[in-house]
C-alpha atoms as a PDB file:
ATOM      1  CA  UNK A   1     -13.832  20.014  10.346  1.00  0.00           C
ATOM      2  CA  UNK A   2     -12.690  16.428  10.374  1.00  0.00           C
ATOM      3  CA  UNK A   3      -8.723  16.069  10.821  1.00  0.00           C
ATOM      4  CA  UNK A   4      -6.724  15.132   7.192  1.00  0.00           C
ATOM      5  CA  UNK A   5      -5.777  11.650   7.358  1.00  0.00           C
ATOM      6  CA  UNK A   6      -2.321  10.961   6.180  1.00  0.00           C
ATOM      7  CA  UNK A   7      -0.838   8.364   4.028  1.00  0.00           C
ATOM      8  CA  UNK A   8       2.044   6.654   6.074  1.00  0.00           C
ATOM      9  CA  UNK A   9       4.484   6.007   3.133  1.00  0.00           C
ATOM     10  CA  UNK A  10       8.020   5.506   2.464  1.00  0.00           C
ATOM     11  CA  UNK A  11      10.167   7.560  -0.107  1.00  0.00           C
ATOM     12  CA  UNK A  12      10.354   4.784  -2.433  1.00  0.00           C
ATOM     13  CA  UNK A  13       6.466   4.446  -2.389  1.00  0.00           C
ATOM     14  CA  UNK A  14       5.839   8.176  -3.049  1.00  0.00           C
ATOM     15  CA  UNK A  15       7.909   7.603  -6.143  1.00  0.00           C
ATOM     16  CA  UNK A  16       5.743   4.846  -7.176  1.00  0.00           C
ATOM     17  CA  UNK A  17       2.704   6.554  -6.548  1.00  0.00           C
ATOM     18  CA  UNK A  18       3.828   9.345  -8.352  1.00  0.00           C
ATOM     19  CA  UNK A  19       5.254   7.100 -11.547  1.00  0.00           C
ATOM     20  CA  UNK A  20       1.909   5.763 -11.410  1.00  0.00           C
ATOM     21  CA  UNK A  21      -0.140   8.989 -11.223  1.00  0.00           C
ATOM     22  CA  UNK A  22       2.061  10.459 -14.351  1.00  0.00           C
ATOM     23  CA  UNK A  23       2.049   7.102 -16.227  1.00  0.00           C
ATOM     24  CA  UNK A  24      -2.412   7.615 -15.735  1.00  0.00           C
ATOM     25  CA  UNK A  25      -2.167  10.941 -16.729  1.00  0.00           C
ATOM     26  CA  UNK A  26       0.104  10.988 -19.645  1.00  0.00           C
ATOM     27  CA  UNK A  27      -0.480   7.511 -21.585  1.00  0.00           C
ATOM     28  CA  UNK A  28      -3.533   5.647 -20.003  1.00  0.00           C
ATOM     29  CA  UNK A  29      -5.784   8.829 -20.512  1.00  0.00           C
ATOM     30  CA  UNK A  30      -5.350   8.874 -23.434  1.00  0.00           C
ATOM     31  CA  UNK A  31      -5.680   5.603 -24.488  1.00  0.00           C
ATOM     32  CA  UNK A  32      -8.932   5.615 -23.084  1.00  0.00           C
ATOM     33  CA  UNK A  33     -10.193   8.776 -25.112  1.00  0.00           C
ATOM     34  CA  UNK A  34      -9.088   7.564 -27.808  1.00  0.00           C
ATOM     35  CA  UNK A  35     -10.677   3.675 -27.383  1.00  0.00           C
ATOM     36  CA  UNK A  36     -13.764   5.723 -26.622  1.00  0.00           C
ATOM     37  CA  UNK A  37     -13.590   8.194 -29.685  1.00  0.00           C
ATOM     38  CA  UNK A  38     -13.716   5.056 -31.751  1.00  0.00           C
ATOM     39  CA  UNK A  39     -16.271   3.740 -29.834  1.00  0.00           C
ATOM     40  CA  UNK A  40     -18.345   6.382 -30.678  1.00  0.00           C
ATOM     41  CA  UNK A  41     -17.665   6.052 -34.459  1.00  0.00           C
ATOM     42  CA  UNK A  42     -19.138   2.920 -34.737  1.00  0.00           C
ATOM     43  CA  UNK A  43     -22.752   4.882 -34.392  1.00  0.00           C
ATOM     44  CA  UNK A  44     -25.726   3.422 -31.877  1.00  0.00           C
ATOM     45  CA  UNK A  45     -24.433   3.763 -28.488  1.00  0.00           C
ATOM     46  CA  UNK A  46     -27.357   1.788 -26.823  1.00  0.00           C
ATOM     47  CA  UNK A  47     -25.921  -1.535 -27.720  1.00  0.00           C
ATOM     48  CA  UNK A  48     -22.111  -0.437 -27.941  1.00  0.00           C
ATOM     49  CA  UNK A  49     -20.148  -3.262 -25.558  1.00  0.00           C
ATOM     50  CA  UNK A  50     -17.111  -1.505 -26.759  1.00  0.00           C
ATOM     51  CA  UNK A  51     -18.462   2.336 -25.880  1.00  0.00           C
ATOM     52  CA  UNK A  52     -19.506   0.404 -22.394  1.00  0.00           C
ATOM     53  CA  UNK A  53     -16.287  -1.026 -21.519  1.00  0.00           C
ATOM     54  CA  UNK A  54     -14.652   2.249 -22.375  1.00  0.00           C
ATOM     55  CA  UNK A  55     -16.559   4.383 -20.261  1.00  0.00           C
ATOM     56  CA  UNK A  56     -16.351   2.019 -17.566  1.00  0.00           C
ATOM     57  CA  UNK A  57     -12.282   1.949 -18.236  1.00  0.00           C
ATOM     58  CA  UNK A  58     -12.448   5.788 -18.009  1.00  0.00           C
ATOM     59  CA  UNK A  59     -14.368   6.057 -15.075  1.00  0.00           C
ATOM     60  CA  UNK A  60     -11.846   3.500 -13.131  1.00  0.00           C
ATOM     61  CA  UNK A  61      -9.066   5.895 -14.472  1.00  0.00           C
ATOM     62  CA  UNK A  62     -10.424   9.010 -13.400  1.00  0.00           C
ATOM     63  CA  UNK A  63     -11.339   7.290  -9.990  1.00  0.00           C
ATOM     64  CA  UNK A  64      -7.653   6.246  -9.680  1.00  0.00           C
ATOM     65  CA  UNK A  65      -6.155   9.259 -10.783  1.00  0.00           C
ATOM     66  CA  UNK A  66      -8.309  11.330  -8.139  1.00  0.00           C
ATOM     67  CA  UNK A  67      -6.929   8.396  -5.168  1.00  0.00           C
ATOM     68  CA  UNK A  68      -3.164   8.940  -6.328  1.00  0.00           C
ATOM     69  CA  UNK A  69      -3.459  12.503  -5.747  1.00  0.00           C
ATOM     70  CA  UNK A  70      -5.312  12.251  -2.908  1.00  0.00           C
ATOM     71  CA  UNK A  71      -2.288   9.703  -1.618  1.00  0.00           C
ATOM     72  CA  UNK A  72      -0.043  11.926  -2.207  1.00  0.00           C
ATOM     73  CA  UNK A  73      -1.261  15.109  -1.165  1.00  0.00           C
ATOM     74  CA  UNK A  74      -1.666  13.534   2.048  1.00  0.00           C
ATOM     75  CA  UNK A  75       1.810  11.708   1.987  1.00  0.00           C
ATOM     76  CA  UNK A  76       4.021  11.819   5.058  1.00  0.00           C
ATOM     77  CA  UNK A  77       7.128  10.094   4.257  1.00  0.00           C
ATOM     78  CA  UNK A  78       8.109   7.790   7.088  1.00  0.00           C
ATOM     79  CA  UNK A  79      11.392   8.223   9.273  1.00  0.00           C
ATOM     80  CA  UNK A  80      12.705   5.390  10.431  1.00  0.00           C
ATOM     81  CA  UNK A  81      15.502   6.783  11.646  1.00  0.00           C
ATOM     82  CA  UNK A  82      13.766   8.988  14.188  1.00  0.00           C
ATOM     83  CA  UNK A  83      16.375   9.093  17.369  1.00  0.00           C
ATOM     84  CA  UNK A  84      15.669   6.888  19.977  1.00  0.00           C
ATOM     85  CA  UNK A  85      12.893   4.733  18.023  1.00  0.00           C
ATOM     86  CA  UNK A  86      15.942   2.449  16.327  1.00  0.00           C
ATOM     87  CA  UNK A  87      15.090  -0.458  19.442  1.00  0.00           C
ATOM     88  CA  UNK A  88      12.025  -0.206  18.501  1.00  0.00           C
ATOM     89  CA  UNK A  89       9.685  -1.515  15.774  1.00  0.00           C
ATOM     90  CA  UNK A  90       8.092   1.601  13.340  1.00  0.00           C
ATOM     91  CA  UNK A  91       7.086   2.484  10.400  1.00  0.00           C
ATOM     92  CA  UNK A  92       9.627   1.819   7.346  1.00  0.00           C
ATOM     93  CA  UNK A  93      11.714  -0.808   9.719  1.00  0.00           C
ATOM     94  CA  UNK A  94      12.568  -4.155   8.853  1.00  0.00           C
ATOM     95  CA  UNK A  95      11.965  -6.409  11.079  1.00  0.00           C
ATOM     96  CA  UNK A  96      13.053 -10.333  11.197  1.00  0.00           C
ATOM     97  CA  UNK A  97      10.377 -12.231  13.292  1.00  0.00           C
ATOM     98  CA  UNK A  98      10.099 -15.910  13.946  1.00  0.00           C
ATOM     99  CA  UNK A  99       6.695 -17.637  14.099  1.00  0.00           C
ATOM    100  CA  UNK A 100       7.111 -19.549  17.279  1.00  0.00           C
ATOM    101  CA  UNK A 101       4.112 -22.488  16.374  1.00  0.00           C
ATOM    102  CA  UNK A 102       6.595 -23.871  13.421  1.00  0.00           C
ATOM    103  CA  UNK A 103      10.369 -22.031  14.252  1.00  0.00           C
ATOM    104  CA  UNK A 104      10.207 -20.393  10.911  1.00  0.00           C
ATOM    105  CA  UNK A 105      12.094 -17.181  10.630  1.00  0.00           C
ATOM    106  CA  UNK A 106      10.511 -14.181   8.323  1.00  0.00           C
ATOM    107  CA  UNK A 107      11.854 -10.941   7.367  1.00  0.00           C
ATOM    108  CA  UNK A 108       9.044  -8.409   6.870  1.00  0.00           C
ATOM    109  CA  UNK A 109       8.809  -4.861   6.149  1.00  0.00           C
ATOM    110  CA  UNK A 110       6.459  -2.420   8.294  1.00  0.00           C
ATOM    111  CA  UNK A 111       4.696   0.227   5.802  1.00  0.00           C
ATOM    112  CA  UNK A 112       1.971   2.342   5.175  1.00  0.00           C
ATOM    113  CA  UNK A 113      -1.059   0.470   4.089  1.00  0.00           C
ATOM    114  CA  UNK A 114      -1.133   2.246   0.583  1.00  0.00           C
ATOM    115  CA  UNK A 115       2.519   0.115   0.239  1.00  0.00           C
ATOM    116  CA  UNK A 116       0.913  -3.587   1.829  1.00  0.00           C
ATOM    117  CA  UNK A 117       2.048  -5.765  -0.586  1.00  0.00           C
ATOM    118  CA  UNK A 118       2.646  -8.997   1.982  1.00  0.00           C
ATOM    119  CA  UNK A 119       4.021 -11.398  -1.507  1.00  0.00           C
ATOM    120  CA  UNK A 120       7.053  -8.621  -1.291  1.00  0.00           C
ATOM    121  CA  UNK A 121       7.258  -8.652   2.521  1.00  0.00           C
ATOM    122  CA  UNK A 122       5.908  -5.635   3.111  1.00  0.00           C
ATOM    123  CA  UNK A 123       3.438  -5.596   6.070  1.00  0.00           C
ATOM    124  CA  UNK A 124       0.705  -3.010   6.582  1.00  0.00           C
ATOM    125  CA  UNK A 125       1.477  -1.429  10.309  1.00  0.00           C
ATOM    126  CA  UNK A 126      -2.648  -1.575  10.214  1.00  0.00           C
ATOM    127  CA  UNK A 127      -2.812  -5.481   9.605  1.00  0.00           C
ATOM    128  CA  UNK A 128      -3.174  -7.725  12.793  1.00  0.00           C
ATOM    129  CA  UNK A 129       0.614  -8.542  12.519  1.00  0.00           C
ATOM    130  CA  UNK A 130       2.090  -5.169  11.969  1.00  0.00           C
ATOM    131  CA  UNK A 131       0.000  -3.848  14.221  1.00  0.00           C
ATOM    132  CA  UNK A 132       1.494  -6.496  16.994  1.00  0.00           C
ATOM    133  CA  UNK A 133       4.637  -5.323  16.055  1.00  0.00           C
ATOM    134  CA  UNK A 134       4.399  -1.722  16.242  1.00  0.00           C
ATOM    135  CA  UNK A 135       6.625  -1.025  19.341  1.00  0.00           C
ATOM    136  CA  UNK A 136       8.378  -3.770  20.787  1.00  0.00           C
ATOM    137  CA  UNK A 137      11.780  -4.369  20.465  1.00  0.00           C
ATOM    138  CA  UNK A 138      14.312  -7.236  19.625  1.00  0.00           C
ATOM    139  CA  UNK A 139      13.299 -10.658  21.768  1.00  0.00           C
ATOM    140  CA  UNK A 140       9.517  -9.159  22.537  1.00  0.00           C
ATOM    141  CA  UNK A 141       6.922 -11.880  21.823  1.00  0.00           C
ATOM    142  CA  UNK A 142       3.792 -10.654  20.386  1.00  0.00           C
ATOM    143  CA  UNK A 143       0.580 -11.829  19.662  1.00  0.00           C
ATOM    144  CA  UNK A 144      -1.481 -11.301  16.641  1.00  0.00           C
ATOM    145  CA  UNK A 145      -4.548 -12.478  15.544  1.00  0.00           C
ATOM    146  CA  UNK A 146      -5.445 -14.564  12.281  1.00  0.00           C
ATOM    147  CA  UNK A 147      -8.171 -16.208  11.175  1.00  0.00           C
ATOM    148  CA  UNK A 148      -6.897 -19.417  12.617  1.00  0.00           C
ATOM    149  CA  UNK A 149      -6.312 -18.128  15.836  1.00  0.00           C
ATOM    150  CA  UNK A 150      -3.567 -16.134  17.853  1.00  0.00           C
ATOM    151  CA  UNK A 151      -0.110 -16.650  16.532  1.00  0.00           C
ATOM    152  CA  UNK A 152       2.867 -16.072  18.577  1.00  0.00           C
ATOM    153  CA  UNK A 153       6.075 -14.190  16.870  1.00  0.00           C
ATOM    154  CA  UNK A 154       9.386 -13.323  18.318  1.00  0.00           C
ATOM    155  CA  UNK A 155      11.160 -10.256  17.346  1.00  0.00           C
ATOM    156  CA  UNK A 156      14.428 -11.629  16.290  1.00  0.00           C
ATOM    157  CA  UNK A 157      15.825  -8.450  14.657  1.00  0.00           C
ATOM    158  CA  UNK A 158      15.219  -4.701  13.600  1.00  0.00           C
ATOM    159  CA  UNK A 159      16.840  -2.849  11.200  1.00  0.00           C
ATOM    160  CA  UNK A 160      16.199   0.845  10.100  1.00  0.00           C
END
């Protein structure tokens, strides 16, 4: 039997994953039945554009609604405070870097990749940075690859 795979996520982002999951079921559901209900009221569903989109709406629904419980059955809510880990970068720490090409200081977030949203800060500890990260401690260079290349950051700072 292949081993469950957790989702890495922080307490915040199980909230928002549930919001979202009740928000689908509650409101959106519906929505869709009833868009699809009047769909079918409108009589010959072979050339129905409006019975097609809502089925296809449903289906992408249903799909999510079936990932956000997966997501959270699996959750494991991450600890950044686990003892002795503080020095050290993990999952759920905040971490202030500096790329060392151009001297420009970042403060990023390390999460779960179900929370990745890099426009907020928050770094995937799966993506080629994060991943660099995972581990070292304040005044570590790492190295992570990008499509242009290897780039060089120094950890500046880590906060739980």
């Amino acid at each position: 039997m292949a081993e469950l795979q957790h989702t890495l996520v922080t307490k915040e982002g199980l909230e928002k994953l549930q919001k979202e999951l009740d928000e689908l079921r509650t409101k959106t559901r519906g929505e869709v039945a009833q868009r699809l209900k009047e769909a079918i009221a409108m009589g010959d569903l072979s050339e129905n554009s409006e019975y097609d989109d809502a089925k296809n709406q449903q289906s992408f629904v249903e799909g999510r609604i079936k990932e956000l419980e997966q997501q959270i059955r699996t959750a494991e809510i991450i600890d950044s405070g686990k003892k002795g880990r503080k020095s050290r970068v993990d999952v759920g720490m905040t971490v202030t870097i500096e790329a060392l090409e151009d001297h420009v200081e970042e403060t990023v977030k390390i999460v779960g990749s179900t929370e990745s949203d890099p426009f907020e800060g928050k770094i995937s500890n799966e993506s080629p940075v994060g991943r660099a990260l995972m581990g070292a401690k304040a005044g570590d260079i790492v190295e992570a690859e990008a499509p242009s290349g290897v780039v060089k950051y120094k950890v500046i700072k880590i906060k739980a």
